[in-house]
Protein backbone atom coordinates (compact mmCIF):
# COMPACT_ATOMS: atom_id res chain seq x y z
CA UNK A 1 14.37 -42.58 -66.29
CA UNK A 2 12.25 -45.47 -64.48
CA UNK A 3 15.13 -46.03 -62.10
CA UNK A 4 15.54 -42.11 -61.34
CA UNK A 5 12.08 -41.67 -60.61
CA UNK A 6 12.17 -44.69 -58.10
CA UNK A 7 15.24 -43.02 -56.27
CA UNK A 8 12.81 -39.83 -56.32
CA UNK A 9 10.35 -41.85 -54.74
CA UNK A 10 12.53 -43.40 -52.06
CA UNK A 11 14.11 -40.47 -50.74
CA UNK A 12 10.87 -38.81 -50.16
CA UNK A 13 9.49 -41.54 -48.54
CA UNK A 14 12.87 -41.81 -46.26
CA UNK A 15 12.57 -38.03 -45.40
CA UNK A 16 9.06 -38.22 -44.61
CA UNK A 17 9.46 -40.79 -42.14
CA UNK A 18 12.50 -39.12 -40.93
CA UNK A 19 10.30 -36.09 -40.27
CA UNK A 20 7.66 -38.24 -38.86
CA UNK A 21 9.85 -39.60 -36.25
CA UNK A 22 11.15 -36.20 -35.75
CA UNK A 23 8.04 -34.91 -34.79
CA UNK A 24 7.57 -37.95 -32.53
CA UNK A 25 10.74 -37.36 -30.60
CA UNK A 26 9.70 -33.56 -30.02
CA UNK A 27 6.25 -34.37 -29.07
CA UNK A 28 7.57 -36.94 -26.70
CA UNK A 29 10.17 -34.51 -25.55
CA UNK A 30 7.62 -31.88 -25.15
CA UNK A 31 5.44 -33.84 -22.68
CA UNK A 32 8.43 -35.04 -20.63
CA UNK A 33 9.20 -31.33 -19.99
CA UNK A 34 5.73 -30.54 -19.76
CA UNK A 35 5.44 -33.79 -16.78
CA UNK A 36 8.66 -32.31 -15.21
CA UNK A 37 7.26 -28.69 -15.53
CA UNK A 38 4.31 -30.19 -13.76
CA UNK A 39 6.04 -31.96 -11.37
CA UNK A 40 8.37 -28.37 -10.43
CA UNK A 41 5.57 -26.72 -9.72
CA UNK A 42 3.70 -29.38 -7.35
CA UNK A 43 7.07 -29.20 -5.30
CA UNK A 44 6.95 -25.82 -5.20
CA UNK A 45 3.15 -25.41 -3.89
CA UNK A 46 4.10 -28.41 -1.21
CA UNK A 47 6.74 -26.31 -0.21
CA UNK A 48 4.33 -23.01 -0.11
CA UNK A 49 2.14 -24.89 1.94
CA UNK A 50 5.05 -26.25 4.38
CA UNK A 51 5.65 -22.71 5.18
CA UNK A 52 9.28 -22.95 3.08
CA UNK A 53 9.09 -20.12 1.10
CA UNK A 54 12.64 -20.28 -0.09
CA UNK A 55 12.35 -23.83 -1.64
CA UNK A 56 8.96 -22.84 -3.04
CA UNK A 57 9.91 -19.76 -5.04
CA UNK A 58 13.05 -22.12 -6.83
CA UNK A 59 10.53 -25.03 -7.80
CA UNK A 60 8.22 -22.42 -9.00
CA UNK A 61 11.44 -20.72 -10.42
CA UNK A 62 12.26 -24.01 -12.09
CA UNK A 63 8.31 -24.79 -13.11
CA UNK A 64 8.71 -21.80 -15.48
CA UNK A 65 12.63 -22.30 -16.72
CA UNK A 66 11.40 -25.35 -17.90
CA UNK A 67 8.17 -24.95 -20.10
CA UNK A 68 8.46 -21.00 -20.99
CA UNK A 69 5.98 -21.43 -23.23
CA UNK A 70 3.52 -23.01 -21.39
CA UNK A 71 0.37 -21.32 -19.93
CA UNK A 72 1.99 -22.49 -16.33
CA UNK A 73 5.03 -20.34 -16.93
CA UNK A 74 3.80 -16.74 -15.90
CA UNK A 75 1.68 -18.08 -12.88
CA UNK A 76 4.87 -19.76 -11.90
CA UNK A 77 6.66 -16.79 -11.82
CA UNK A 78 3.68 -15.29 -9.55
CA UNK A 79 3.94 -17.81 -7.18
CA UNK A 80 7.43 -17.51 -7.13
CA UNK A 81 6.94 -14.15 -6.14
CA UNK A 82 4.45 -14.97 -3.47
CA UNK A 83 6.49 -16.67 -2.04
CA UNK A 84 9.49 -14.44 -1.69
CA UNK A 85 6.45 -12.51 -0.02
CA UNK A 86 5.28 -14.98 2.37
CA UNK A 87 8.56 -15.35 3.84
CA UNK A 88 9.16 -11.76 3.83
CA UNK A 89 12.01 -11.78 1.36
CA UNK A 90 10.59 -8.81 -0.23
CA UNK A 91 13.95 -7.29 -1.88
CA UNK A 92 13.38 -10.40 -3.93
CA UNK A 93 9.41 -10.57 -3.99
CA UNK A 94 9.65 -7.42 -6.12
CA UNK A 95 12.51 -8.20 -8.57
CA UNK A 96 10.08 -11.31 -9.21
CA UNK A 97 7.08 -9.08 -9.78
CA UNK A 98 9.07 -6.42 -11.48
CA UNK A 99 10.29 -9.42 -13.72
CA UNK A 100 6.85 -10.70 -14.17
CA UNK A 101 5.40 -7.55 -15.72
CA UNK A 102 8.01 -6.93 -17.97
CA UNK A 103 7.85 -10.59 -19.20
CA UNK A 104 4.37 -10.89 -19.48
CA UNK A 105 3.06 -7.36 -19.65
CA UNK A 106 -0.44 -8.21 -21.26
CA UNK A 107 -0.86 -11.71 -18.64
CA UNK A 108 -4.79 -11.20 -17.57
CA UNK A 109 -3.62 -11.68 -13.87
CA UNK A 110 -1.35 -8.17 -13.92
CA UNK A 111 -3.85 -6.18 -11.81
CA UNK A 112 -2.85 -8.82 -8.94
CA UNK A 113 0.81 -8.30 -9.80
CA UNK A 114 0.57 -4.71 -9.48
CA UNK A 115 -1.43 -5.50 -6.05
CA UNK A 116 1.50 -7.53 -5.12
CA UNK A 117 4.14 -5.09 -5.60
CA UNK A 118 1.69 -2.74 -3.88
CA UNK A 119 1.46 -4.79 -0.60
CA UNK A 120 5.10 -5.22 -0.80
CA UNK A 121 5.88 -1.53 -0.33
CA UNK A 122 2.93 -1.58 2.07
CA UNK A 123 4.49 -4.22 4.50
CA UNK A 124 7.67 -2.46 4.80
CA UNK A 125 6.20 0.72 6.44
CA UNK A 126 7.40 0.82 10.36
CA UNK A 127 5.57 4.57 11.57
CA UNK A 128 5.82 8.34 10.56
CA UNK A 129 9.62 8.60 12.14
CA UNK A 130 11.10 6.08 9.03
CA UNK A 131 11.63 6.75 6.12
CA UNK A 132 8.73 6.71 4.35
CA UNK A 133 10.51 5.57 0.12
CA UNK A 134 8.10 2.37 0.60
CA UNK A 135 4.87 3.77 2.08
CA UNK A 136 5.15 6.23 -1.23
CA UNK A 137 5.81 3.58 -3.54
CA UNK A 138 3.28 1.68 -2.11
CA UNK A 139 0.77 4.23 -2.71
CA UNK A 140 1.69 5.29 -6.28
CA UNK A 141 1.18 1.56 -7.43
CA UNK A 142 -2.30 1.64 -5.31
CA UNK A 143 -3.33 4.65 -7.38
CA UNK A 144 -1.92 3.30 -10.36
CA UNK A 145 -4.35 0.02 -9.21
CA UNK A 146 -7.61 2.06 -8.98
CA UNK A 147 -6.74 4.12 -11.74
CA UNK A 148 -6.04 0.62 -14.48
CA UNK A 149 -8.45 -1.58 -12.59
CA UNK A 150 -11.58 0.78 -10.75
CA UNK A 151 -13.76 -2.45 -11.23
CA UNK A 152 -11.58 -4.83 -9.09
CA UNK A 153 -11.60 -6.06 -5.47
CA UNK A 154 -8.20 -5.24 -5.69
CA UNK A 155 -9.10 -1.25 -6.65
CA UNK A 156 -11.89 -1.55 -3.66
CA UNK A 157 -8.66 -2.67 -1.02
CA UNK A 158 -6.26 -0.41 -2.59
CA UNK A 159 -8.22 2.92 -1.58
CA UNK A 160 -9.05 1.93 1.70
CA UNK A 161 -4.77 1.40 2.11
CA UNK A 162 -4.24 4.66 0.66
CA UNK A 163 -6.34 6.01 3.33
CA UNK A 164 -4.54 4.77 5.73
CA UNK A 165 -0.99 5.72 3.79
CA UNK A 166 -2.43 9.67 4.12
CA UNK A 167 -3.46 9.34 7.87
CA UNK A 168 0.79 7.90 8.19
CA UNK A 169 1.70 10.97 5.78
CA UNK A 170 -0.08 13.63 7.96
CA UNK A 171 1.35 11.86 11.44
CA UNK A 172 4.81 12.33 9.87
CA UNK A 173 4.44 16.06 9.31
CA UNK A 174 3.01 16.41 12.85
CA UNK A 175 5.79 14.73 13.60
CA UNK A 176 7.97 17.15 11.92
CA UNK A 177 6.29 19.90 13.02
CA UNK A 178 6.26 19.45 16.40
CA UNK A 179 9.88 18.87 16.49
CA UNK A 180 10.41 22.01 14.75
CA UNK A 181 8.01 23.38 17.72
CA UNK A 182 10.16 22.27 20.26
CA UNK A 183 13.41 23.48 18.78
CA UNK A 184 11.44 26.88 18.19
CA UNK A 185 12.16 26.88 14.21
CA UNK A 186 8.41 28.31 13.79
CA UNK A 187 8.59 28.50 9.89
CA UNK A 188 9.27 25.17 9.23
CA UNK A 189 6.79 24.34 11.53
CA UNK A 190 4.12 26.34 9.83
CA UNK A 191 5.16 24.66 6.27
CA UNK A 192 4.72 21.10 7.54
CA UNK A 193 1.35 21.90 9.63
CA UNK A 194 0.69 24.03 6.15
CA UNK A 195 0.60 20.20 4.31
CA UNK A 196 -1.27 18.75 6.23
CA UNK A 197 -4.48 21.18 5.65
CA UNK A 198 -3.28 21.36 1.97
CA UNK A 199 -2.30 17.27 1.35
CA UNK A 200 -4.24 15.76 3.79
CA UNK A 201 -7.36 17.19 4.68
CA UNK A 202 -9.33 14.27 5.44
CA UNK A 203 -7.06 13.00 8.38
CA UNK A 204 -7.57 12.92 11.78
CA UNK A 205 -4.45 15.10 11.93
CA UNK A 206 -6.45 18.52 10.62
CA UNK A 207 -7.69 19.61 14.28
CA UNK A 208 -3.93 19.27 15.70
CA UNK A 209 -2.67 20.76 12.84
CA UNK A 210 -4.71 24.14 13.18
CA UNK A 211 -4.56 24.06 16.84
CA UNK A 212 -0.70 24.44 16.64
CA UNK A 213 -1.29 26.76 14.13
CA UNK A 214 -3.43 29.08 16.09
CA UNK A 215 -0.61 28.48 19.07
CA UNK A 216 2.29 29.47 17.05
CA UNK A 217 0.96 32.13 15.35
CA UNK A 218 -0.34 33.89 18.67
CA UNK A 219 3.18 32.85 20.07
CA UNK A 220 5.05 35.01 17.59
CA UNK A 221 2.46 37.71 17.63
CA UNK A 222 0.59 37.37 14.31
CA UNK A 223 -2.89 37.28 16.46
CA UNK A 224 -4.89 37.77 13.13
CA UNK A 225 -3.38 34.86 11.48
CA UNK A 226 -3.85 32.63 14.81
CA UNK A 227 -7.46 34.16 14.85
CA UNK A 228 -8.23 33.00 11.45
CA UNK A 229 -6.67 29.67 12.29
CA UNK A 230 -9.41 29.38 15.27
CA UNK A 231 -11.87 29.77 13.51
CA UNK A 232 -11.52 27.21 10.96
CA UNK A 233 -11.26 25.03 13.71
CA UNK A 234 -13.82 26.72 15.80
CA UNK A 235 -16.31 26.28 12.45
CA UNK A 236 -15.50 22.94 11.50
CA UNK A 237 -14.52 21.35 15.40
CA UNK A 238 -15.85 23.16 17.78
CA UNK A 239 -17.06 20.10 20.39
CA UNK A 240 -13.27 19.04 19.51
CA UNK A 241 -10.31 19.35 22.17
CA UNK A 242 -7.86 21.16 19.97
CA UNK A 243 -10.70 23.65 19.58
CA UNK A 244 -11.16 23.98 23.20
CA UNK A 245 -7.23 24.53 23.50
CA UNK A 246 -7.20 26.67 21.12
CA UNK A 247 -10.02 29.01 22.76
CA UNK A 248 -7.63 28.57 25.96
CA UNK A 249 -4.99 30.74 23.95
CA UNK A 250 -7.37 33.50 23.59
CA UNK A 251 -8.98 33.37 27.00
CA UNK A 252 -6.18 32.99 29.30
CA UNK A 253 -9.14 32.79 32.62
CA UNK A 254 -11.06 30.43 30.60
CA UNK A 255 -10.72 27.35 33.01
CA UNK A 256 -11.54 29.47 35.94
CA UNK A 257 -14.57 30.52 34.38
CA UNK A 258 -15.56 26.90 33.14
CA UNK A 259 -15.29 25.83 37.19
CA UNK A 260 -16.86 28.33 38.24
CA UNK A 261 -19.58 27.54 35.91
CA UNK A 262 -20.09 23.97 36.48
CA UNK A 263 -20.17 24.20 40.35
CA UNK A 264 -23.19 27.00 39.59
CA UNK A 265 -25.22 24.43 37.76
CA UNK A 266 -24.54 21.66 39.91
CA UNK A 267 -25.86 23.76 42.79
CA UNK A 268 -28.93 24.86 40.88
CA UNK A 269 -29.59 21.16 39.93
CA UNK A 270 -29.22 20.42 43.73
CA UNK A 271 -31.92 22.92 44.36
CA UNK A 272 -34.14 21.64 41.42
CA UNK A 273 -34.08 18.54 42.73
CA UNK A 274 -34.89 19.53 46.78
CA UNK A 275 -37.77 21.54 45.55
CA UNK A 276 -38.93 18.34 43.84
CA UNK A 277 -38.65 16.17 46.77
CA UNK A 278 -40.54 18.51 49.34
């Protein structure tokens, strides 16, 4: 019994020191990842700051493959995907991104990986002639931004962009429409001019936008529509240009009458001022 009890007594003490050096080895094999992971992702920011975006995003890459469950692992795959961006490999910046959120979907640093994939889109746009699958994207994830994160610098940027997406929106139906003017295809015309007032109020697109409404309407011969077209614009421009154009269409001697006019008030001012002087 004594001598089975001692065998009892050995093996445990043989498997505990087993598991003891067990636990050494993983602990030692734990921070020699860790070092490496370290070491990936110093390569990778040297590179960043080299301007090699290419090498940077595969250390970073690497930084993360190595120590997945380290706090470094999501932030590597950030920076990975900054700097796809920074070298304008943006196909690739937003599978990184697109990765990232799905990966780490509760990470405190998604509202800038939303941003990111935001700016992305944003970068892409050329003008109002392209087509215009990024600028749209680009403003869904702004909304999406403000709408998640109102409190952010990030929401703050994001509706000044979107701004500036609506004033490229409302240029590309002018665009449109003034094609469609040209080629004398007056509905279509009408529908994209139509948008803008309805979509995009707040551009700097509006006064054109009722000015060729007012001219296409009188052109076809719906003067009551082109009338009530004038005077929105007449009520809400009138010291505008397009307003003044528009008042042409109506007043067919109107520039006669506006010389005439000025060249009477510069005489009378003449006069005003002889009576002065003597």
């Amino acid at each position: 019994m004594r001598q089975f009890i001692l065998i009892l007594i050995i093996s445990y003490l043989s498997f505990v020191s087993c598991a003891k050096d067990e636990s050494s080895v993983e602990i030692i094999e734990e921070k020699e990842i860790n070092l490496q992971m370290i070491d990936a992702y110093q390569e990778g920011m040297n590179a960043l700051i080299s301007d090699d975006g290419l090498t940077a995003a595969k250390k970073f890459s690497e930084a993360e493959l190595l120590f997945p469950q380290s706090i470094w692992a999501p932030r590597s795959a950030l920076m990975a995907a900054y700097s796809y961006y920074n070298d304008e490999y943006y196909d690739s910046a937003i599978e990184e991104v697109e990765r990232f959120l799905k990966t780490y979907p509760n990470h405190p640093r998604t509202d800038y990986a939303y941003y990111l994939l935001a700016i992305l889109y944003y970068d892409q746009i050329v003008d109002e002639t392209k087509d215009l699958n990024s600028l749209l994207k680009s403003k869904q994830y702004f909304q999406l931004i403000i709408e998640k994160y109102p409190t952010t610098d990030y929401a703050t940027d994001s509706s000044f962009k979107i701004e500036l997406i609506n004033e490229i929106l409302a240029s590309k139906e002018i665009y449109l429409a003034r094609y469609y003017f040209e080629k004398e295809k007056w509905i279509p015309a009408i529908n994209r001019l139509k948008k803008i007032l309805e979509n995009h109020s707040d551009t700097i697109y509006v006064e054109e936008a009722l000015y060729r409404l007012v001219e296409i309407h009188y052109k076809i011969g719906l003067i009551n529509e082109a009338e009530k077209y004038a005077y929105l614009l007449g009520y809400n421009y009138q010291s505008s240009q397009w307003y003044e154009k528009s008042y042409k269409i109506f007043n067919k001697n109107y520039e006669a009458k506006k010389i005439q006019l000025k060249n009477k008030n510069k005489k009378s001012l003449i006069d005003k001022i002889r009576t002065k002087i003597f």
